[in-house]
PDB file of N, CA and C in Angstrom:
ATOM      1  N   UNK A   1       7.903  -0.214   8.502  1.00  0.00           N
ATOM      2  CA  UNK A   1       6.490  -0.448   8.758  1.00  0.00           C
ATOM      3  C   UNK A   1       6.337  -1.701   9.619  1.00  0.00           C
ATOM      4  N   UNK A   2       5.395  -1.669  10.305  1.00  0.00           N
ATOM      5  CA  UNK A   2       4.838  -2.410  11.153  1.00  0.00           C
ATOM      6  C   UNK A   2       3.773  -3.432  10.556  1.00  0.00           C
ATOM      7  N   UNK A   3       4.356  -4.549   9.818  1.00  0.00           N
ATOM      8  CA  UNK A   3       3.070  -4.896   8.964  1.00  0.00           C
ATOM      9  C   UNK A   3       1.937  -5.662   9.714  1.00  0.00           C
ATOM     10  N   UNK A   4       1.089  -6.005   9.255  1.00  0.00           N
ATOM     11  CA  UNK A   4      -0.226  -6.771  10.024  1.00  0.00           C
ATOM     12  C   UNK A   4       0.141  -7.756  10.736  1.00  0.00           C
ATOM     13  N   UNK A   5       0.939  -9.138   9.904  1.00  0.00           N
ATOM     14  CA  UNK A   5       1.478 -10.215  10.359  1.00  0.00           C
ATOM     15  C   UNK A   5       1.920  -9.806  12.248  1.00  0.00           C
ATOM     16  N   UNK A   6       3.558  -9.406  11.743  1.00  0.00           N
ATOM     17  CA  UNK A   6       3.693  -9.294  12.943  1.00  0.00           C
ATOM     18  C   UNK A   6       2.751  -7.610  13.693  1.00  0.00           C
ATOM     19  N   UNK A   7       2.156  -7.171  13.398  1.00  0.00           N
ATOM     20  CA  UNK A   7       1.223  -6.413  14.331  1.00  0.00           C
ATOM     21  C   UNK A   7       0.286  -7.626  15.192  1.00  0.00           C
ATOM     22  N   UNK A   8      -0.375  -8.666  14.723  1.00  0.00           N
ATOM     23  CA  UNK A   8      -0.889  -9.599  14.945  1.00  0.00           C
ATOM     24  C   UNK A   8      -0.211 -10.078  16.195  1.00  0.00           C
ATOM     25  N   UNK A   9       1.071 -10.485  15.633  1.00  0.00           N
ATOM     26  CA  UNK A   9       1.636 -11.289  16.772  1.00  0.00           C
ATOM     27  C   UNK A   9       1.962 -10.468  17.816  1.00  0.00           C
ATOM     28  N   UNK A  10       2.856  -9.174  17.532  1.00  0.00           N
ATOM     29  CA  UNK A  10       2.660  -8.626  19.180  1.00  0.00           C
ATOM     30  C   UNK A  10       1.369  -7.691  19.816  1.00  0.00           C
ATOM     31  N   UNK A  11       0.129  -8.208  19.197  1.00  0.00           N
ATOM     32  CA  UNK A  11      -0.910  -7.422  19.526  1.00  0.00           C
ATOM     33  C   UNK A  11      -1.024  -5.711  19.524  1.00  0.00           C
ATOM     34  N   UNK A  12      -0.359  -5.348  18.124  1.00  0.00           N
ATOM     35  CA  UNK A  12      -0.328  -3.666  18.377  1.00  0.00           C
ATOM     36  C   UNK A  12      -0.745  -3.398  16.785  1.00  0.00           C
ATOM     37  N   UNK A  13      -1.418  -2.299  16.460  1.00  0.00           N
ATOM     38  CA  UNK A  13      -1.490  -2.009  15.360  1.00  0.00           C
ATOM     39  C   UNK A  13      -0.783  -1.964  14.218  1.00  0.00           C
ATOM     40  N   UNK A  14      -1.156  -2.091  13.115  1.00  0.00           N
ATOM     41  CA  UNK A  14       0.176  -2.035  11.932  1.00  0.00           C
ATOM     42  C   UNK A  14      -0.180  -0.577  11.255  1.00  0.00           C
ATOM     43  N   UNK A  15       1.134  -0.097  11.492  1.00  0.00           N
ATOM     44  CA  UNK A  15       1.539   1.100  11.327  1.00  0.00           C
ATOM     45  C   UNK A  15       2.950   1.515  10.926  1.00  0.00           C
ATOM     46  N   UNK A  16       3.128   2.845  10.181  1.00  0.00           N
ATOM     47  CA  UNK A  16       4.236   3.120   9.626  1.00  0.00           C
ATOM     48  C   UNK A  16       5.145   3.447  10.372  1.00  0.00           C
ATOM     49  N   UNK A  17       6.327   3.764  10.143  1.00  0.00           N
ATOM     50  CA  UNK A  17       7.445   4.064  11.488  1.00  0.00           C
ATOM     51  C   UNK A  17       8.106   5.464  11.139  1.00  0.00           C
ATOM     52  N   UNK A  18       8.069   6.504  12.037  1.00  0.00           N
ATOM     53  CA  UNK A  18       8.565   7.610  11.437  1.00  0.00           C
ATOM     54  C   UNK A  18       9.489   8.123  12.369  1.00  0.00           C
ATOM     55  N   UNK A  19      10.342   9.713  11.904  1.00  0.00           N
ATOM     56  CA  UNK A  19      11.075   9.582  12.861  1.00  0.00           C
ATOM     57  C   UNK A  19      11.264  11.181  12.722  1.00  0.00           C
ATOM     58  N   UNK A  20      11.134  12.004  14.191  1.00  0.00           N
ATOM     59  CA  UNK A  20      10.938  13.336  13.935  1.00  0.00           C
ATOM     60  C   UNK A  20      12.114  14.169  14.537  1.00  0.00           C
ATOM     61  N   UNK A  21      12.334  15.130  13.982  1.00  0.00           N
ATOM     62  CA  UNK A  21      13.312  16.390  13.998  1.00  0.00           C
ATOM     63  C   UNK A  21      13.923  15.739  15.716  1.00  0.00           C
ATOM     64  N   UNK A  22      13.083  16.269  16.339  1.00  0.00           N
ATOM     65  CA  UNK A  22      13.194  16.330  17.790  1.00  0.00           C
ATOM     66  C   UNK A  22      14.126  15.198  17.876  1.00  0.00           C
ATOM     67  N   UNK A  23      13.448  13.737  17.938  1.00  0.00           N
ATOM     68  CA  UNK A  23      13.962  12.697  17.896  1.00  0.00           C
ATOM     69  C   UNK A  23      15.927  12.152  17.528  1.00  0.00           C
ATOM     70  N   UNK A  24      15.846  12.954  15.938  1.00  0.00           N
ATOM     71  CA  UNK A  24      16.973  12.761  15.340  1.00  0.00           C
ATOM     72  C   UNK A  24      17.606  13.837  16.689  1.00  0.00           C
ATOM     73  N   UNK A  25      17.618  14.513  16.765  1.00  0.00           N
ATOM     74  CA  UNK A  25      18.454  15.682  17.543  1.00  0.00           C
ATOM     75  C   UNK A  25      18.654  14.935  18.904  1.00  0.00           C
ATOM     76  N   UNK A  26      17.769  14.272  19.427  1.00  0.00           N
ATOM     77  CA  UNK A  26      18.064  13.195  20.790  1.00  0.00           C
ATOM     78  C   UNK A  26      19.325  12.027  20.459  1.00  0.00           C
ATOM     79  N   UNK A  27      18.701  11.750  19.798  1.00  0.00           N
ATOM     80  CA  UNK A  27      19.969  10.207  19.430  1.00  0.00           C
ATOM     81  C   UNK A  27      21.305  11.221  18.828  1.00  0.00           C
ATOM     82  N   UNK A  28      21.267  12.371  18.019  1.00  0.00           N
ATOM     83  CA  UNK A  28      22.383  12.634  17.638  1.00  0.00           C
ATOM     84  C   UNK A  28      23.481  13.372  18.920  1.00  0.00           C
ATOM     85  N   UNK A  29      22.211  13.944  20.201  1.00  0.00           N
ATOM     86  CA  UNK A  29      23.100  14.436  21.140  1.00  0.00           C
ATOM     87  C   UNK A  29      23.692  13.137  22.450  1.00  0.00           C
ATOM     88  N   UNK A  30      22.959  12.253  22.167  1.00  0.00           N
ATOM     89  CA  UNK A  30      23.173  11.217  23.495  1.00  0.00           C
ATOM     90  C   UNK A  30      23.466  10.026  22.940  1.00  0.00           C
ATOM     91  N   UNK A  31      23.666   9.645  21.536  1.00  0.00           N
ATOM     92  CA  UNK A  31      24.060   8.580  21.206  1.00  0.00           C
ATOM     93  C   UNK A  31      24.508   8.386  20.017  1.00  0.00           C
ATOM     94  N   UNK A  32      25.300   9.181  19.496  1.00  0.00           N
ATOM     95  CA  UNK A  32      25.622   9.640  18.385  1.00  0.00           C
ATOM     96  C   UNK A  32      27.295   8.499  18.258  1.00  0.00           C
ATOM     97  N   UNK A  33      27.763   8.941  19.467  1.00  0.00           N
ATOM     98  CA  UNK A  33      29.004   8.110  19.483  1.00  0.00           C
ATOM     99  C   UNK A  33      29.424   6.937  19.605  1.00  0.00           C
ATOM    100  N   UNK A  34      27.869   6.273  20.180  1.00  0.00           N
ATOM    101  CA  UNK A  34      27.937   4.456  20.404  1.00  0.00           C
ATOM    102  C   UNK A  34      27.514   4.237  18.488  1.00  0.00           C
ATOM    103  N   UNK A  35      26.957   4.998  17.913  1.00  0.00           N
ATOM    104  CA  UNK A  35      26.208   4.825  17.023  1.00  0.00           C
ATOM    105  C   UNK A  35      27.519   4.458  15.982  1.00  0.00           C
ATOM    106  N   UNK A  36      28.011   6.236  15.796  1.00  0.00           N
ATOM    107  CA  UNK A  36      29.478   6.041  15.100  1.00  0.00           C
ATOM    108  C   UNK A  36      30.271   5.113  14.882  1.00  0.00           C
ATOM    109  N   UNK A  37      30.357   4.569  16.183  1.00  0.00           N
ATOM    110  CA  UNK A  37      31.148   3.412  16.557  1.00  0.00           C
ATOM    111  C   UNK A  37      30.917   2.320  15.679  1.00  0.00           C
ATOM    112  N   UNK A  38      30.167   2.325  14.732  1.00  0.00           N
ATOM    113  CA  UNK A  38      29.365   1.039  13.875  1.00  0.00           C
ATOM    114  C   UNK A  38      29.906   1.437  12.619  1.00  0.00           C
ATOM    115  N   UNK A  39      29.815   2.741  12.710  1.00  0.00           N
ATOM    116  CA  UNK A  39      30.373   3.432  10.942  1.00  0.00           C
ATOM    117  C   UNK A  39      28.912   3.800  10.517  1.00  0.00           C
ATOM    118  N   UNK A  40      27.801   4.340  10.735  1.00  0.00           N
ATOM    119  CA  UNK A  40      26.751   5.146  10.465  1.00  0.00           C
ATOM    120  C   UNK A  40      26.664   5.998  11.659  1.00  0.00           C
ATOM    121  N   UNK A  41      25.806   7.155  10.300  1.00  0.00           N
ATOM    122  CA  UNK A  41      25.262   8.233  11.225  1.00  0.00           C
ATOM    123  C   UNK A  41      23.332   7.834  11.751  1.00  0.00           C
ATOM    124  N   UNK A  42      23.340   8.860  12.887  1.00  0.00           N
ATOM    125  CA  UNK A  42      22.021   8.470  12.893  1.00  0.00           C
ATOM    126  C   UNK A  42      21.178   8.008  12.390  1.00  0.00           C
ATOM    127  N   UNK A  43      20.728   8.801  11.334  1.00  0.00           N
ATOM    128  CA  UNK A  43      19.730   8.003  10.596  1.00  0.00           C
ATOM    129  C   UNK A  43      20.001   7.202   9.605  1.00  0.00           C
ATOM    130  N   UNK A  44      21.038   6.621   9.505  1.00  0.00           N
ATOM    131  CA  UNK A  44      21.349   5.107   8.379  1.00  0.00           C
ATOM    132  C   UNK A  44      21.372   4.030   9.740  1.00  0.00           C
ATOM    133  N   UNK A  45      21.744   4.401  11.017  1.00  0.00           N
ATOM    134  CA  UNK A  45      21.546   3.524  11.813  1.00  0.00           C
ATOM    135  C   UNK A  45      19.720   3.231  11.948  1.00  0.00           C
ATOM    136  N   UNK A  46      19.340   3.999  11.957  1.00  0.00           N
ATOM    137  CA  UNK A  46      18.030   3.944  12.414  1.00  0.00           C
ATOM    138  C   UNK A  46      17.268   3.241  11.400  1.00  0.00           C
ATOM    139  N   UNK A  47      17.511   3.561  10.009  1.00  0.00           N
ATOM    140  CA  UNK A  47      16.816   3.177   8.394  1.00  0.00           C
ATOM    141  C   UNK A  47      17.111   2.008   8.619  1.00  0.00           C
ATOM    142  N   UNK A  48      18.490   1.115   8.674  1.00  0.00           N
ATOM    143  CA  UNK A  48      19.111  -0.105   9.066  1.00  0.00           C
ATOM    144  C   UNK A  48      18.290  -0.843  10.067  1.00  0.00           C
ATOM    145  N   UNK A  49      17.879  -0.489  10.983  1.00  0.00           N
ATOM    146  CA  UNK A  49      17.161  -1.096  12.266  1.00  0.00           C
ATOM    147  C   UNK A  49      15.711  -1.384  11.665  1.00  0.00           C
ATOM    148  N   UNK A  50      15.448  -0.480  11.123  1.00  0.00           N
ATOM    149  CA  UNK A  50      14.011  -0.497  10.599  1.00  0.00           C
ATOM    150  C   UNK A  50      13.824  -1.757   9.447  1.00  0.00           C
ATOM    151  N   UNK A  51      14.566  -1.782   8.342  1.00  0.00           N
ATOM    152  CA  UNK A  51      14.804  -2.410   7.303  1.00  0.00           C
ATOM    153  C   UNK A  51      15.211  -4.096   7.543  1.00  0.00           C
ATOM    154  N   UNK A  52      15.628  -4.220   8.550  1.00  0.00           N
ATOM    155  CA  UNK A  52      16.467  -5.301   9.259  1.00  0.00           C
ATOM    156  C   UNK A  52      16.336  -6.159  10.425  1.00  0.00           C
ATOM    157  N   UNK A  53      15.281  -5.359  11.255  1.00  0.00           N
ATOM    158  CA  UNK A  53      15.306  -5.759  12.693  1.00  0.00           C
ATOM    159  C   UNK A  53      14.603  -7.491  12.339  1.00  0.00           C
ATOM    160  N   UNK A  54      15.092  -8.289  13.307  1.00  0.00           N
ATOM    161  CA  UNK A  54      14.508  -9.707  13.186  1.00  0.00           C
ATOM    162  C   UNK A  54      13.907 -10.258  14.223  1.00  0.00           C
ATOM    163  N   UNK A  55      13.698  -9.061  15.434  1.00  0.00           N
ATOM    164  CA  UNK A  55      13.495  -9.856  16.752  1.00  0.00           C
ATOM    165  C   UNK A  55      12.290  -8.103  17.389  1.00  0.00           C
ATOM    166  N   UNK A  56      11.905  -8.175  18.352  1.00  0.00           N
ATOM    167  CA  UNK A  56      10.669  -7.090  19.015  1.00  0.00           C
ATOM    168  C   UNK A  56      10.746  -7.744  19.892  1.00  0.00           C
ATOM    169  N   UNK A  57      11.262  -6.880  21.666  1.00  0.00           N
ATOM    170  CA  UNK A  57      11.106  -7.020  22.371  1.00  0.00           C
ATOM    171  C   UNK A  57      10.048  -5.546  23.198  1.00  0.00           C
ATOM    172  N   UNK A  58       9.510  -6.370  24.324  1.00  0.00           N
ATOM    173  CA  UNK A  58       8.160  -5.130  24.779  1.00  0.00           C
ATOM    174  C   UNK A  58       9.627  -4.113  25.656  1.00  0.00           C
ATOM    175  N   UNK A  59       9.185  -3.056  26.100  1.00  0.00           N
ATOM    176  CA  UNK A  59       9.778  -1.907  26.754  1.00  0.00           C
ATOM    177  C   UNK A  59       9.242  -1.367  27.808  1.00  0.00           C
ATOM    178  N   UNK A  60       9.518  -0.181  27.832  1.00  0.00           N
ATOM    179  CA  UNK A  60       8.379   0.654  29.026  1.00  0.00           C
ATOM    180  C   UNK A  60       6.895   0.846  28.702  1.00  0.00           C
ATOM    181  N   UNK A  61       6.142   0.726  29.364  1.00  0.00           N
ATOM    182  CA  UNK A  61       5.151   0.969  28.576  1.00  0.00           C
ATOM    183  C   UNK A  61       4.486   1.026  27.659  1.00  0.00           C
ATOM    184  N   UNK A  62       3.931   1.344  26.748  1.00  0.00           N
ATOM    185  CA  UNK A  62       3.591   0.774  25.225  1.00  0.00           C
ATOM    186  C   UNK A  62       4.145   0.827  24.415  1.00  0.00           C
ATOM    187  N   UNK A  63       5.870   1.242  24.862  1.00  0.00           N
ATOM    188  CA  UNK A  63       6.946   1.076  23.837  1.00  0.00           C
ATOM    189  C   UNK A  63       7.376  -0.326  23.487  1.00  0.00           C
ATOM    190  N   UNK A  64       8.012  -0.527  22.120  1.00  0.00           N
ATOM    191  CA  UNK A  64       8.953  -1.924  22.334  1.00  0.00           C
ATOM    192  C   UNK A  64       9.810  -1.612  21.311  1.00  0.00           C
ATOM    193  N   UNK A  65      10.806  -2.656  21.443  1.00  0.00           N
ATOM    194  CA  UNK A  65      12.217  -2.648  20.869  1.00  0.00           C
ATOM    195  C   UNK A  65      12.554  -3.232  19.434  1.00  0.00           C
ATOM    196  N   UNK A  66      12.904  -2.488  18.783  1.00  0.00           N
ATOM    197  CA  UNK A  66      13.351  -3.438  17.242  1.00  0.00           C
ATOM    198  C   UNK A  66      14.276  -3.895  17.625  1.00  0.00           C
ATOM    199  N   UNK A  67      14.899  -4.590  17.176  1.00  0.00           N
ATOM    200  CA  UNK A  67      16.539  -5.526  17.468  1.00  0.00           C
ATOM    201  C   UNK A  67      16.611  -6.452  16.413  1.00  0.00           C
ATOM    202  N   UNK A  68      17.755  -5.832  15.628  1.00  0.00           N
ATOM    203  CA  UNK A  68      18.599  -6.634  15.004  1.00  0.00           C
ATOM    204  C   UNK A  68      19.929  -7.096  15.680  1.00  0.00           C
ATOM    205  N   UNK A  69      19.134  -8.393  15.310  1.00  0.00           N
ATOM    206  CA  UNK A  69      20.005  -9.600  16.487  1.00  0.00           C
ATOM    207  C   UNK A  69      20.719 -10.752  15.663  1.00  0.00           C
ATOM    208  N   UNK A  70      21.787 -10.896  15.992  1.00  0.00           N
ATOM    209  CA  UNK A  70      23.121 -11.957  14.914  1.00  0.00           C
ATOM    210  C   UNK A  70      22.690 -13.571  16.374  1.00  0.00           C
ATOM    211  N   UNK A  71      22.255 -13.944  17.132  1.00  0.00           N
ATOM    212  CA  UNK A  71      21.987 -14.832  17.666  1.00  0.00           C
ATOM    213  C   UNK A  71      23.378 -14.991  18.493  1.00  0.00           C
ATOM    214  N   UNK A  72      24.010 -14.319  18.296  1.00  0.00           N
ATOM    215  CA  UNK A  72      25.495 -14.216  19.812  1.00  0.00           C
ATOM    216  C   UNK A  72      25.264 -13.437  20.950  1.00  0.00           C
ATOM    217  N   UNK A  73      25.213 -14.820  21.848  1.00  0.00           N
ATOM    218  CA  UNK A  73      24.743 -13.610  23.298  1.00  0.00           C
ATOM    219  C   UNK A  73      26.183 -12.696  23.611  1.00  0.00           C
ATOM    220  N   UNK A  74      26.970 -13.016  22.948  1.00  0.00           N
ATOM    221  CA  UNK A  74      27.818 -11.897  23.646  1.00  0.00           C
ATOM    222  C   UNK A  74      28.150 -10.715  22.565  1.00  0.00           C
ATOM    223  N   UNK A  75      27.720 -10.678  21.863  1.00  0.00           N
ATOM    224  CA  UNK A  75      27.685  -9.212  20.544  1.00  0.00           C
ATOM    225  C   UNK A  75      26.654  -8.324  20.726  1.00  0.00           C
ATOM    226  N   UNK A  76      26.918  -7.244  20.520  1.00  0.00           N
ATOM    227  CA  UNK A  76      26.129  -6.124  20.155  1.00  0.00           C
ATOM    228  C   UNK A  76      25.079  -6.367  19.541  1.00  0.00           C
ATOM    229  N   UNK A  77      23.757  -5.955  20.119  1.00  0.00           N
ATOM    230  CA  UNK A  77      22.560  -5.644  19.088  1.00  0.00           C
ATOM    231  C   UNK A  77      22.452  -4.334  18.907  1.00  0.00           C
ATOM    232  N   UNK A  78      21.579  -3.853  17.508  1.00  0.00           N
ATOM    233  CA  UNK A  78      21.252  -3.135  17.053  1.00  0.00           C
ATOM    234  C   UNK A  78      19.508  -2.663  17.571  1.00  0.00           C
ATOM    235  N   UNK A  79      19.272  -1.378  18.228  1.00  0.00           N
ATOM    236  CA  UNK A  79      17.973  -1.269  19.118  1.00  0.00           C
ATOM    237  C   UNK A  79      17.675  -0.030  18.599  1.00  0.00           C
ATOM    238  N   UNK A  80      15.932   0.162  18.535  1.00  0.00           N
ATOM    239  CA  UNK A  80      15.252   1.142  18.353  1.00  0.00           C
ATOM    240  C   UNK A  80      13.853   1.029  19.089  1.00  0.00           C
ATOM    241  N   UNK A  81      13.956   2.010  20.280  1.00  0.00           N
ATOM    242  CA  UNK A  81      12.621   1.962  20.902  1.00  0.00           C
ATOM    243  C   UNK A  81      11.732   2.834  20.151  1.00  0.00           C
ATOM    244  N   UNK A  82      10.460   2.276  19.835  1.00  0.00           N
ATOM    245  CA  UNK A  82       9.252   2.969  19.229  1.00  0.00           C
ATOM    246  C   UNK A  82       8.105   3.210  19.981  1.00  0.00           C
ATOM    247  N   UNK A  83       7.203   3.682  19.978  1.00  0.00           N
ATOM    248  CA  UNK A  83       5.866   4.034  20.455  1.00  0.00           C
ATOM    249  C   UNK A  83       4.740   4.118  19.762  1.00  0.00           C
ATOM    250  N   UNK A  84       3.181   3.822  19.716  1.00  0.00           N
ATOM    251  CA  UNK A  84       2.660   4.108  18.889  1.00  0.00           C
ATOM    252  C   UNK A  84       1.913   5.770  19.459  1.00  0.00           C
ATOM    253  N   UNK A  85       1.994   6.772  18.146  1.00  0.00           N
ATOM    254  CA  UNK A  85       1.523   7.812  18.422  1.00  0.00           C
ATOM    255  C   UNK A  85       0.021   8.345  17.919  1.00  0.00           C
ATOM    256  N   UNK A  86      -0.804   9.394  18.676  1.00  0.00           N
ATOM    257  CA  UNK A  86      -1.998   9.855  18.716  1.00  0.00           C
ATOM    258  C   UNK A  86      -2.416   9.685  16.790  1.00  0.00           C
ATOM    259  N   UNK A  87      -1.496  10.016  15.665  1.00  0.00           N
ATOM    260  CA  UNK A  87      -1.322   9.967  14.447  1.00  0.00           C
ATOM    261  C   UNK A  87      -1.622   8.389  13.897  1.00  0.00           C
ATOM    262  N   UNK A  88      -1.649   7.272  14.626  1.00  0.00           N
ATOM    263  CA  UNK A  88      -1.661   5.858  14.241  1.00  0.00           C
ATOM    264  C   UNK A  88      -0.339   5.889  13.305  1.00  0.00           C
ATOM    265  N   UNK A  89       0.720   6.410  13.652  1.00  0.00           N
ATOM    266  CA  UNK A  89       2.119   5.855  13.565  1.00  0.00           C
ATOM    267  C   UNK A  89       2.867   5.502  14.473  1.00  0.00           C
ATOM    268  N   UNK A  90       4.334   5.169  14.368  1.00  0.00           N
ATOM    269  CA  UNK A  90       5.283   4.491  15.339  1.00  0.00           C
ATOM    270  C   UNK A  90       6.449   5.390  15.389  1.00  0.00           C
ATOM    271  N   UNK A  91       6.564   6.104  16.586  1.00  0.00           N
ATOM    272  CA  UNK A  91       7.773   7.600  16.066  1.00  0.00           C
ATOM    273  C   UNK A  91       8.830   6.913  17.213  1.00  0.00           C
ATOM    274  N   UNK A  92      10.080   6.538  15.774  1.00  0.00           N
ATOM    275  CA  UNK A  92      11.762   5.917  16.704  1.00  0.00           C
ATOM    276  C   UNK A  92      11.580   7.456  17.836  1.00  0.00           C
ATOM    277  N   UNK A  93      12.039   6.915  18.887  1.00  0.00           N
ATOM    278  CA  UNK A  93      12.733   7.408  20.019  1.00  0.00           C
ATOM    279  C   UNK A  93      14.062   7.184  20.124  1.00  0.00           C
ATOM    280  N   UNK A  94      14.362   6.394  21.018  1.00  0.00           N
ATOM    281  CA  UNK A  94      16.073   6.298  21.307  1.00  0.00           C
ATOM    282  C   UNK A  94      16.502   4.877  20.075  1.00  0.00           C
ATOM    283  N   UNK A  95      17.586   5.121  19.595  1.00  0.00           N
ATOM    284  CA  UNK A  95      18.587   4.366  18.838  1.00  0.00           C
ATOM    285  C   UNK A  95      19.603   4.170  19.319  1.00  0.00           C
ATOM    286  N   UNK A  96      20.417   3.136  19.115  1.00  0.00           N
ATOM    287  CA  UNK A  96      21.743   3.002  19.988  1.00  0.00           C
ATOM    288  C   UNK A  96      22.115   1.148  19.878  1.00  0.00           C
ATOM    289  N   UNK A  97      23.508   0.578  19.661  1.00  0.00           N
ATOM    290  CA  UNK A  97      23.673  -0.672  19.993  1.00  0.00           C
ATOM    291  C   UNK A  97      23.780  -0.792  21.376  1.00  0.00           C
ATOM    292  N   UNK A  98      23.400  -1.645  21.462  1.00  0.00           N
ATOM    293  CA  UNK A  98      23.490  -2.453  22.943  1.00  0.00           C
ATOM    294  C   UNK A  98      23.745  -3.779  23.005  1.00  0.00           C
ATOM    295  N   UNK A  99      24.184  -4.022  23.921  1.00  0.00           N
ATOM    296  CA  UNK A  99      24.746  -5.107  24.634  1.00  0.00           C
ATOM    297  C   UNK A  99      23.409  -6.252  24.553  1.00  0.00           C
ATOM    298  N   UNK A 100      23.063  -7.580  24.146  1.00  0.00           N
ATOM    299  CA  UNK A 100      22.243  -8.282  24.543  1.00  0.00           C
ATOM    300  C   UNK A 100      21.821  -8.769  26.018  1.00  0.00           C
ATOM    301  N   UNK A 101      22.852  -8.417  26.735  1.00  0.00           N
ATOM    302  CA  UNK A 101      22.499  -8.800  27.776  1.00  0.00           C
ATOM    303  C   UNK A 101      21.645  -7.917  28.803  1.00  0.00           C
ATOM    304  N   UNK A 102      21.927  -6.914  27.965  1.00  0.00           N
ATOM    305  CA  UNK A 102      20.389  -5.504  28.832  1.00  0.00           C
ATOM    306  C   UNK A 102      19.201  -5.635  28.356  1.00  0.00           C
ATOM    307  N   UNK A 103      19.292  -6.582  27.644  1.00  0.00           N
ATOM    308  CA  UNK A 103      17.273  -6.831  27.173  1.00  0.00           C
ATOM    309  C   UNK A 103      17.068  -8.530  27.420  1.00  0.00           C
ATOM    310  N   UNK A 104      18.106  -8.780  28.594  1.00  0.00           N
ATOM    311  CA  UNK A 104      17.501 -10.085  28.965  1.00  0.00           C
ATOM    312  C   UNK A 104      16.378 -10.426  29.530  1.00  0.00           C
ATOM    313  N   UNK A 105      15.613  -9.421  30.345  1.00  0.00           N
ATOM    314  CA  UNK A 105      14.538  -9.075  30.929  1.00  0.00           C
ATOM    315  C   UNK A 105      13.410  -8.664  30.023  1.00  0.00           C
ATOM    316  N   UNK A 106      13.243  -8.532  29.131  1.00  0.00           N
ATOM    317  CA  UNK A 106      12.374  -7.874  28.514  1.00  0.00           C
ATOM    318  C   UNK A 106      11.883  -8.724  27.526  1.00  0.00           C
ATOM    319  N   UNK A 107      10.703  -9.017  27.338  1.00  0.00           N
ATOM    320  CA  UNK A 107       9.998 -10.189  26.610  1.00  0.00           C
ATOM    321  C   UNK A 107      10.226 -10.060  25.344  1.00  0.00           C
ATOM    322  N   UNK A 108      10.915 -11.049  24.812  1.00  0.00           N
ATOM    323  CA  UNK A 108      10.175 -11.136  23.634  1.00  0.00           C
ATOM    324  C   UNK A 108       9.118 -11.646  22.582  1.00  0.00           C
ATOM    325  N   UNK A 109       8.829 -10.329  21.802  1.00  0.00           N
ATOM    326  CA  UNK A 109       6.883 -10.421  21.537  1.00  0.00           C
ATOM    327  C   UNK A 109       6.713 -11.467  19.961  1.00  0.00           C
ATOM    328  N   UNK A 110       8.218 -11.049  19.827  1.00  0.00           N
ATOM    329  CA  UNK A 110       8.387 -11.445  17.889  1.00  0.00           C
ATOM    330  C   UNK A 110       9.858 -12.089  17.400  1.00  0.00           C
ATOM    331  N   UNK A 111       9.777 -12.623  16.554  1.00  0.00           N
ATOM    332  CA  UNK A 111      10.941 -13.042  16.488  1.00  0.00           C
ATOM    333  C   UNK A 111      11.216 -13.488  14.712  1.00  0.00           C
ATOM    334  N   UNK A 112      11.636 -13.277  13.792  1.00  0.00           N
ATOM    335  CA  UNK A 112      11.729 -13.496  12.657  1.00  0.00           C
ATOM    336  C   UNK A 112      12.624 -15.239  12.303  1.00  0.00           C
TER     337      UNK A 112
END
């Protein structure tokens, strides 16, 4: 969930975070193997991100990024782009670790 606090701070509604059929079937066909690579399957990666994230960076468009972040610029973060949908929820899109240094560009809105 998206609670008020930080809804506040990155100016977006507070809302629940969900995650649909379609979705799981995206991350399990295109990123299933960076995911693995951690020792979870999709959705314990994704539950994990959700449960954990300490940092929100903005994205494309009215998407932005969860990131669970260890404060080493040279380690892996943990990323989940969200959106808010027509429903006043937040439906994960892409999951996947990444590199910190591919969201050097991208603001960040929040920070725990």
């Amino acid at each position: 969930r998206i609670t008020q606090p930080i809804a506040k701070a990155i100016k977006k509604p507070a809302a629940d975070i969900y995650l649909s059929k379609y979705w799981i079937k995206h991350n399990e066909r295109y990123h299933s193997k960076e995911i693995k690579s951690v020792g979870m399957t999709v959705e314990q990666f994704i539950i994990w991100v959700v449960e954990n994230f300490n940092q929100i960076r903005a994205a494309t468009g009215e998407s932005f990024t969860l990131i669970v972040y260890n404060g080493d610029d040279t380690s892996m973060t943990a990323t989940i782009d969200i959106t808010i949908q027509s429903n006043d929820n937040y439906e994960v899109k892409t999951a996947q670790p990444r590199r910190i240094e591919s969201l050097a560009n991208k603001q960040i809105l929040w920070e725990k």
